[in-house]
N, C-alpha and C. Protein backbone atom coordinates (compact mmCIF):
# COMPACT_ATOMS: atom_id res chain seq x y z
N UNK A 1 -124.31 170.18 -4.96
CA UNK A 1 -123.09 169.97 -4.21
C UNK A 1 -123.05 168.53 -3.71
N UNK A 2 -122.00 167.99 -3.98
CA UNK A 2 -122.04 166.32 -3.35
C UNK A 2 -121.09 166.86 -1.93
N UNK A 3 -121.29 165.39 -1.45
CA UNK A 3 -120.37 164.81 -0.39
C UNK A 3 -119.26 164.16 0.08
N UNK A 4 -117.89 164.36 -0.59
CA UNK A 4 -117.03 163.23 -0.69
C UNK A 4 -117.23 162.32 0.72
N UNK A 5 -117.07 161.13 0.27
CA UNK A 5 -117.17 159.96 1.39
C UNK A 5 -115.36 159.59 1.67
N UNK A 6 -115.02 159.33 2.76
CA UNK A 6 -113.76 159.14 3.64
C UNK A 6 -113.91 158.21 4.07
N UNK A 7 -112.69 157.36 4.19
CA UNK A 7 -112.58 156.31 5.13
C UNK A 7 -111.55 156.14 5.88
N UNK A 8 -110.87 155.62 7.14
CA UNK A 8 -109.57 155.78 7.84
C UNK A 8 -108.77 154.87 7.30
N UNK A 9 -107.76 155.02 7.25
CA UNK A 9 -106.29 154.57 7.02
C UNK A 9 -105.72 154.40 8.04
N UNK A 10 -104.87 153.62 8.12
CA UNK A 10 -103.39 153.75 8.80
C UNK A 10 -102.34 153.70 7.74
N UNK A 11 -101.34 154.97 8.58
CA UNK A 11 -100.14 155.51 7.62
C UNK A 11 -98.89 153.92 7.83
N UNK A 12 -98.70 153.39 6.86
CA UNK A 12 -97.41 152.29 6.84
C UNK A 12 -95.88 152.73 6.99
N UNK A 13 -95.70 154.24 6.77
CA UNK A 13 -94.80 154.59 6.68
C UNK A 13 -94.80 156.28 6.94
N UNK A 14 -93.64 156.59 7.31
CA UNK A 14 -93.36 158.22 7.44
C UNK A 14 -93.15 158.64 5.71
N UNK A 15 -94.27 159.66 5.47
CA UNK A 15 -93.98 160.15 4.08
C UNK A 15 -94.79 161.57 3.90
N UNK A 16 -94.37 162.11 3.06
CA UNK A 16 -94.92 163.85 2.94
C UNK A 16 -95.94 163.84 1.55
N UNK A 17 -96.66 164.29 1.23
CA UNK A 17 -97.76 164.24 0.41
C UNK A 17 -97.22 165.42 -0.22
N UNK A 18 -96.53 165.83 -1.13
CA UNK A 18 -96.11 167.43 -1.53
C UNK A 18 -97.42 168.12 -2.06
N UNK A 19 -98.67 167.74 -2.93
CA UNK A 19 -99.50 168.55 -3.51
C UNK A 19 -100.57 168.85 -3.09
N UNK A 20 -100.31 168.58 -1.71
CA UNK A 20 -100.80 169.57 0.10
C UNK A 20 -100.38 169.96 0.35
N UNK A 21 -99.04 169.28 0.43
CA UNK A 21 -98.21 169.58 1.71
C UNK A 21 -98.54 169.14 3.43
N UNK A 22 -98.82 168.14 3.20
CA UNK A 22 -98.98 167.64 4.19
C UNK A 22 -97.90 165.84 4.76
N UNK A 23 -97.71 166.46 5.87
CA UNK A 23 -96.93 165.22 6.32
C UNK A 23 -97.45 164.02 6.84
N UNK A 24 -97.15 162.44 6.73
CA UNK A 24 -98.17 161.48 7.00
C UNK A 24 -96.90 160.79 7.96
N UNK A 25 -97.37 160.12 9.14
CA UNK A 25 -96.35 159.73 10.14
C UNK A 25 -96.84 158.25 10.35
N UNK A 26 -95.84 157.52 10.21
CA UNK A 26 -96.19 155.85 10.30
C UNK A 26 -97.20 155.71 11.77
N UNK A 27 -98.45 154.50 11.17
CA UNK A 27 -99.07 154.56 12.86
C UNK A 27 -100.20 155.39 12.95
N UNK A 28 -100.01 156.84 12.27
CA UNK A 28 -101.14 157.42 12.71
C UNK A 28 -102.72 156.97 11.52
N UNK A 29 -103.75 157.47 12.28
CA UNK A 29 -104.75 157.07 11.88
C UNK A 29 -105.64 158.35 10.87
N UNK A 30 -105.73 157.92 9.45
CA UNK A 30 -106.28 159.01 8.84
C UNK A 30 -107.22 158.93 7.91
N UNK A 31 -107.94 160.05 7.52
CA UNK A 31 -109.27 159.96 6.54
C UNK A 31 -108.42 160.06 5.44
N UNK A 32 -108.83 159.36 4.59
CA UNK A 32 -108.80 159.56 3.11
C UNK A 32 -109.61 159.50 2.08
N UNK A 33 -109.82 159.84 0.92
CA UNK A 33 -110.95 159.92 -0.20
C UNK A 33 -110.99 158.79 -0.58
N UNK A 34 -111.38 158.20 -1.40
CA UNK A 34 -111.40 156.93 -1.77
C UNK A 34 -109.68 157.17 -2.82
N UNK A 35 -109.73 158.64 -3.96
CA UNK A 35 -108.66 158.85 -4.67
C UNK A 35 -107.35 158.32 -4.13
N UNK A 36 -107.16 159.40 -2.67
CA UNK A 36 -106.34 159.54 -1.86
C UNK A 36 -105.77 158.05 -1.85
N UNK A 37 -106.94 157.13 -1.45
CA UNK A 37 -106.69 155.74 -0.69
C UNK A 37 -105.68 155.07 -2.14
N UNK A 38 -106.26 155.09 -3.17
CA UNK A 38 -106.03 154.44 -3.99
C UNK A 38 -104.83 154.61 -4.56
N UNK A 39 -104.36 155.76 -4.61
CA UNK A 39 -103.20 156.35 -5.16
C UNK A 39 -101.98 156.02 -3.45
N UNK A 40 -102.37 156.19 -2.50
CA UNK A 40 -101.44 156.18 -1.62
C UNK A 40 -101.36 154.63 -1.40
N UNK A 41 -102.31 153.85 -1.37
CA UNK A 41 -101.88 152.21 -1.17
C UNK A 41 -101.41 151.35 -2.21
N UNK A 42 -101.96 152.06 -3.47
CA UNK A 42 -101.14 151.54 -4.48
C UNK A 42 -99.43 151.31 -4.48
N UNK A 43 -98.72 152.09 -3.33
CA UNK A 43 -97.62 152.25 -2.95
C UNK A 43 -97.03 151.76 -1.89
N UNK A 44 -97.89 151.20 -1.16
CA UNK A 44 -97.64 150.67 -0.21
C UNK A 44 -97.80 151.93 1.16
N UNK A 45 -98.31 152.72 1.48
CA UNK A 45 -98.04 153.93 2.35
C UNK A 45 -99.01 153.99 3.24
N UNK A 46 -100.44 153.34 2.60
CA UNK A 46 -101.28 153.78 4.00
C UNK A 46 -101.97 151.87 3.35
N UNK A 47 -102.83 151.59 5.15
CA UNK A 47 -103.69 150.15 4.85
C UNK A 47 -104.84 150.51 5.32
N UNK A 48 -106.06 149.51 4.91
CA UNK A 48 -107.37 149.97 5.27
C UNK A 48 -107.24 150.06 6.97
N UNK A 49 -107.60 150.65 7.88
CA UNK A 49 -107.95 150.34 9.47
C UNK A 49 -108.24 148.95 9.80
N UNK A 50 -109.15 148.26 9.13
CA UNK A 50 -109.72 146.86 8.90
C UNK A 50 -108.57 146.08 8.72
N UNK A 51 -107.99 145.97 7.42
CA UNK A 51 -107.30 145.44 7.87
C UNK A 51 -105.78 145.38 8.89
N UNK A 52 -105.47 146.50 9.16
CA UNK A 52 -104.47 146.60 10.17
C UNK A 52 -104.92 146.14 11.50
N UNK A 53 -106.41 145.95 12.15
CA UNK A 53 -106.89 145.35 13.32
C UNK A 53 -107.04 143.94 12.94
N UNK A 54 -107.19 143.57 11.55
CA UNK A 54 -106.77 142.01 11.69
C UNK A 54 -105.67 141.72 11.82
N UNK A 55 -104.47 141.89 10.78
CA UNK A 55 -103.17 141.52 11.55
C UNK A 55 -101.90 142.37 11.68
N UNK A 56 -101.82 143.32 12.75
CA UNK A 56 -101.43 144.61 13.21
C UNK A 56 -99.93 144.11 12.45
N UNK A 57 -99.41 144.97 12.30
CA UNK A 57 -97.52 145.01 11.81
C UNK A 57 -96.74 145.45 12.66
N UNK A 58 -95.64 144.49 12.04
CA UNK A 58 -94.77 144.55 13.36
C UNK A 58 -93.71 145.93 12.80
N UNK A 59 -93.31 146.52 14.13
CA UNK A 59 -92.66 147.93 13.79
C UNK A 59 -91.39 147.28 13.26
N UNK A 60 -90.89 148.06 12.25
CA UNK A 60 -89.40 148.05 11.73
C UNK A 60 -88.40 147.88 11.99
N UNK A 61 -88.82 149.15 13.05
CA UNK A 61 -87.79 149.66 13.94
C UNK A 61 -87.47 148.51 15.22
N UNK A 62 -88.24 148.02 15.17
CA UNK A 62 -87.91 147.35 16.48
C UNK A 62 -87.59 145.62 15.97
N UNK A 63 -86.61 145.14 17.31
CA UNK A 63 -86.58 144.29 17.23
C UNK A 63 -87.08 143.06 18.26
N UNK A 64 -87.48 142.22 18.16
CA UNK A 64 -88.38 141.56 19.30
C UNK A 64 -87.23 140.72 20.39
N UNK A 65 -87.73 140.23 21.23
CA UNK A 65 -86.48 140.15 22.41
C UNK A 65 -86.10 138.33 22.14
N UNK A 66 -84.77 138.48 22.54
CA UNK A 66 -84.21 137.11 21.89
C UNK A 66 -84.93 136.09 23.06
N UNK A 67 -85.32 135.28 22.54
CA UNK A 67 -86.14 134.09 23.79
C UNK A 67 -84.67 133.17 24.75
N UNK A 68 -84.54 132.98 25.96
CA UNK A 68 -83.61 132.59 26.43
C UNK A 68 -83.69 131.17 26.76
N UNK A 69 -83.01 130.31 26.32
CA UNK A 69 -82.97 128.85 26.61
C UNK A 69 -82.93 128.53 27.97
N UNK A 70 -83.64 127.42 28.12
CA UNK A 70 -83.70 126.56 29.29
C UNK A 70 -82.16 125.60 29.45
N UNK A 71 -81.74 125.61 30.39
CA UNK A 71 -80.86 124.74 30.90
C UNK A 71 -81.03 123.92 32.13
N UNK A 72 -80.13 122.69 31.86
CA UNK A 72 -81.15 121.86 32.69
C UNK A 72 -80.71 120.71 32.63
């Protein structure tokens, strides 16, 4: 009997895995097989943990606040 080895992800996007059935929610943090990894980042859907703590992404959804000029 082996051991599959896992490593965490972060999900890039809200998406459903149908041949689980399982749902993946942008943000959250998850194990994957190495398969898993390869087939889901090949797509852009999940990033290593590693690199998402080097340079975190900015949400979509949001927009950042307009900077207000100095007058003077």
């Amino acid at each position: 009997m082996s051991v599959t080895k896992t490593q965490k992800y972060r999900v890039a996007r809200n998406f459903n895995d149908a041949t689980v059935e399982r749902r993946f929610t942008k943000g959250e943090i998850v194990e994957l097989t190495q398969g898993e990894a390869d087939n889901f980042g090949a797509v852009g859907l999940v990033e290593p943990e590693a690199d998402v703590d080097a340079a975190p992404a900015a949400d979509a959804g949001e927009t950042p606040p307009a900077r207000q000029q100095k007058r003077g």
